[in-house]
Protein backbone atom coordinates (compact mmCIF):
# COMPACT_ATOMS: atom_id res chain seq x y z
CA UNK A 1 -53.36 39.21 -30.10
CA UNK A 2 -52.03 40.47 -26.99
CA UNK A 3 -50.29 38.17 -24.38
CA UNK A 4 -51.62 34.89 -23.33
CA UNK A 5 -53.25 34.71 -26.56
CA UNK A 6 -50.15 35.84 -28.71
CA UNK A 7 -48.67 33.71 -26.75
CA UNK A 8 -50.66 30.86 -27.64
CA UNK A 9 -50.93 31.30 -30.97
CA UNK A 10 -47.17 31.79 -31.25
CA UNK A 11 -46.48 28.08 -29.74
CA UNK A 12 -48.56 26.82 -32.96
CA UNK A 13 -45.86 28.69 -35.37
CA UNK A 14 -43.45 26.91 -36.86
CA UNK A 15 -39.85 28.58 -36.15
CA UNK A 16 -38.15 29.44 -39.32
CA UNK A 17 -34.24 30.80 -39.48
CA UNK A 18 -34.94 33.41 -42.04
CA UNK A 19 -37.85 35.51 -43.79
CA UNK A 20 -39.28 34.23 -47.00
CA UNK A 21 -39.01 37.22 -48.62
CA UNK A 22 -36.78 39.22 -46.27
CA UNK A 23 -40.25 40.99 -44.89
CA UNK A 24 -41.18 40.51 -41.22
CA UNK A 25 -43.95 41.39 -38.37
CA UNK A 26 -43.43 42.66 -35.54
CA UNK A 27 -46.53 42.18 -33.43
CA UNK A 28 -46.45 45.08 -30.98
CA UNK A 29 -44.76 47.81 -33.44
CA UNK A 30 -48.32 49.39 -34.04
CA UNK A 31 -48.51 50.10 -29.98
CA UNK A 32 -45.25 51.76 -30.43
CA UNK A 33 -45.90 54.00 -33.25
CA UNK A 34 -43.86 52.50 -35.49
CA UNK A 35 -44.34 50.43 -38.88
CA UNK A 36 -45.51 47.25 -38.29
CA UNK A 37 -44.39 44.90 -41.20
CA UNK A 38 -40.51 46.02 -42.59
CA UNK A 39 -37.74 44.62 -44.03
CA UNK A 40 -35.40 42.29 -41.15
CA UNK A 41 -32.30 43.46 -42.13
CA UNK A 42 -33.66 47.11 -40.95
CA UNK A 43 -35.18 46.17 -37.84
CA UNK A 44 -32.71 48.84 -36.01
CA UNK A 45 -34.83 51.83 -38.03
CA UNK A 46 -37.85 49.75 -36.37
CA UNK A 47 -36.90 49.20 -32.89
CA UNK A 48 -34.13 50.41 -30.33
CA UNK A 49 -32.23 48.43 -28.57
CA UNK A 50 -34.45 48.26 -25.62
CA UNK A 51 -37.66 47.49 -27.49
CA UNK A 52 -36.34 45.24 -30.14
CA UNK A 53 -38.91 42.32 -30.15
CA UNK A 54 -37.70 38.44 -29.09
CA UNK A 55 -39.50 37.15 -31.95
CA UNK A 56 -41.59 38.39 -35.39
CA UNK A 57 -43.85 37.01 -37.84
CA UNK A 58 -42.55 35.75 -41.37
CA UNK A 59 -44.49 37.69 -43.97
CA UNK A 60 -45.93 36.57 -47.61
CA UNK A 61 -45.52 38.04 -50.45
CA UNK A 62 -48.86 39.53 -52.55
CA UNK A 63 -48.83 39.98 -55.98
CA UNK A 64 -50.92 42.42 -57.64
CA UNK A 65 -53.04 40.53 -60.65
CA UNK A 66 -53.22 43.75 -62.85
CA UNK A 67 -56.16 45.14 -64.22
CA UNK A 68 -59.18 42.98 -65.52
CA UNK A 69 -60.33 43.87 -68.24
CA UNK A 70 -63.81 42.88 -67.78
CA UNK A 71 -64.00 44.81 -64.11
CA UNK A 72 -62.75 48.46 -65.89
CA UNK A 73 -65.74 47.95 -68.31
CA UNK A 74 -68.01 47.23 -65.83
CA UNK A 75 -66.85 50.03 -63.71
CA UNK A 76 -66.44 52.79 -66.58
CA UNK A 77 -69.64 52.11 -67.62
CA UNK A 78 -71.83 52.35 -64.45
CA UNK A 79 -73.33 55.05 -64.61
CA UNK A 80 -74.64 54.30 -68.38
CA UNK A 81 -77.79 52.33 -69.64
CA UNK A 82 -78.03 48.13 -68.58
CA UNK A 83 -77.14 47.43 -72.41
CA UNK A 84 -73.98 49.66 -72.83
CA UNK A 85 -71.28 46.87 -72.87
CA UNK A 86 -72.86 45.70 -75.67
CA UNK A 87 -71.73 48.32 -78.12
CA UNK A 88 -68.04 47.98 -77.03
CA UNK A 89 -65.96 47.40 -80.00
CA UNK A 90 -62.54 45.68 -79.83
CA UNK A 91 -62.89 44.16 -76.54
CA UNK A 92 -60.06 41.59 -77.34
CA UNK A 93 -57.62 43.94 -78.08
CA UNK A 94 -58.35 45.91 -74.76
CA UNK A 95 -58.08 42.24 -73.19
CA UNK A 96 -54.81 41.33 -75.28
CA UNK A 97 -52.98 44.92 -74.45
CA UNK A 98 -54.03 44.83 -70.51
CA UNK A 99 -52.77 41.21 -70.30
CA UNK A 100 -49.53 42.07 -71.97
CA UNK A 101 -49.22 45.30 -69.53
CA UNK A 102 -50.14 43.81 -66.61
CA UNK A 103 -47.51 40.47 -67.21
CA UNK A 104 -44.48 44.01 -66.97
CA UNK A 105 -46.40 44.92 -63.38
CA UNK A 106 -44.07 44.29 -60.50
CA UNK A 107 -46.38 45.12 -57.77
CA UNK A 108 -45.98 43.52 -54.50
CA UNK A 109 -47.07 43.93 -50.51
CA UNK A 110 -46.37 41.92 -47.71
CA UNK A 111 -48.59 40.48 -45.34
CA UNK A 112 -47.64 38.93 -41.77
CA UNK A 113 -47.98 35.02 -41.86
CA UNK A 114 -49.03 34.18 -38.55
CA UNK A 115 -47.48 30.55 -38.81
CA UNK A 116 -44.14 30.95 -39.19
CA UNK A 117 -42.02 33.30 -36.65
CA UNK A 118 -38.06 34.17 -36.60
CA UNK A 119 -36.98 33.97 -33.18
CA UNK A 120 -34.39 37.28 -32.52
CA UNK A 121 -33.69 36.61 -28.82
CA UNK A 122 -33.86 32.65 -27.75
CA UNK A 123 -33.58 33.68 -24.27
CA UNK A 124 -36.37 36.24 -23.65
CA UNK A 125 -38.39 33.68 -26.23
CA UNK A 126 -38.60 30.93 -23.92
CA UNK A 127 -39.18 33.79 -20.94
CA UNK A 128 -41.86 34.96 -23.16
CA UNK A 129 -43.64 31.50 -23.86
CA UNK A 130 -43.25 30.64 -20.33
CA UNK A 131 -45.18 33.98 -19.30
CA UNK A 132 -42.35 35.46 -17.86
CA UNK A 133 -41.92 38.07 -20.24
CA UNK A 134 -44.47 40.55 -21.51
C-alpha cells in the first residue's frame, strides 16, 4: 500500500476519534525502521516530530483461544502408530483442566484494521488525499 493506492484505500476508511483498544498502525513505520503497530498514546517513542504520520490505522484486538486439547494429542502423538489415540486414558479430564487453564489466559495481539483510521494532522490529511502530500 504505497501512495495512490494507500491513498485510495484510505478514502474507503471510516474516520474514527480514538483507537478501539488504544493500539494503532502506522503505515510507513516499517520503511522507517521502526515498530509498526504501538500503543497511540506513545506515538512520540514511534515517530519524531518531523515524521509523525497525518493519519494511522485503528487496530483489533486478537485473542489467543488456548490450547485444544484435541490438537496437543494429535501433535504429541505424531510420530507414533495410526491407532495411538486410542489408548489415551482420561481424555476428559485433560479436556476439563485445559479449558479451565486456558479461560485464566490473557493473551492478546493487535492487528491493523484497515477500515477505520485516526486522523493526527487534518491539514496534511486532506494534502495527503488530495495527492499533495507523500
Amino acid at each position: 500500500m504505497r501512495n495512490r493506492g494507500l491513498r485510495e484505500w484510505v478514502k474507503s476508511a471510516q474516520i474514527i476519534e480514538k483507537p478501539t483498544h488504544g493500539w494503532v498502525h502506522c503505515p510507513d513505520a516499517e520503511r522507517r525502521g521502526v515498530e509498526d503497530i504501538f500503543e497511540l498514546v506513545n506515538i512520540d517513542e514511534h515517530c519524531d516530530e518531523t515524521e509523525k504520520p497525518c493519519f494511522v490505522f485503528d487496530c483489533d484486538q486478537e485473542r489467543w483461544d488456548g490450547i485444544d486439547v484435541y490438537d496437543t494429542i494429535q501433535y504429541a502423538l505424531c510420530n507414533f502408530y495410526d491407532d495411538a489415540e486410542s489408548q489415551i486414558t482420561d481424555y476428559e479430564e485433560l479436556k476439563n483442566f485445559l479449558e479451565s487453564w486456558n479461560k485464566k489466559q490473557n493473551v492478546v495481539q493487535y492487528v491493523a484494521n484497515y477500515t477505520r483510521i485516526i486522523v493526527l494532522d487534518s491539514a496534511r490529511f486532506e494534502k495527503f488525499l488530495n495527492g499533495e502530500e507523500q
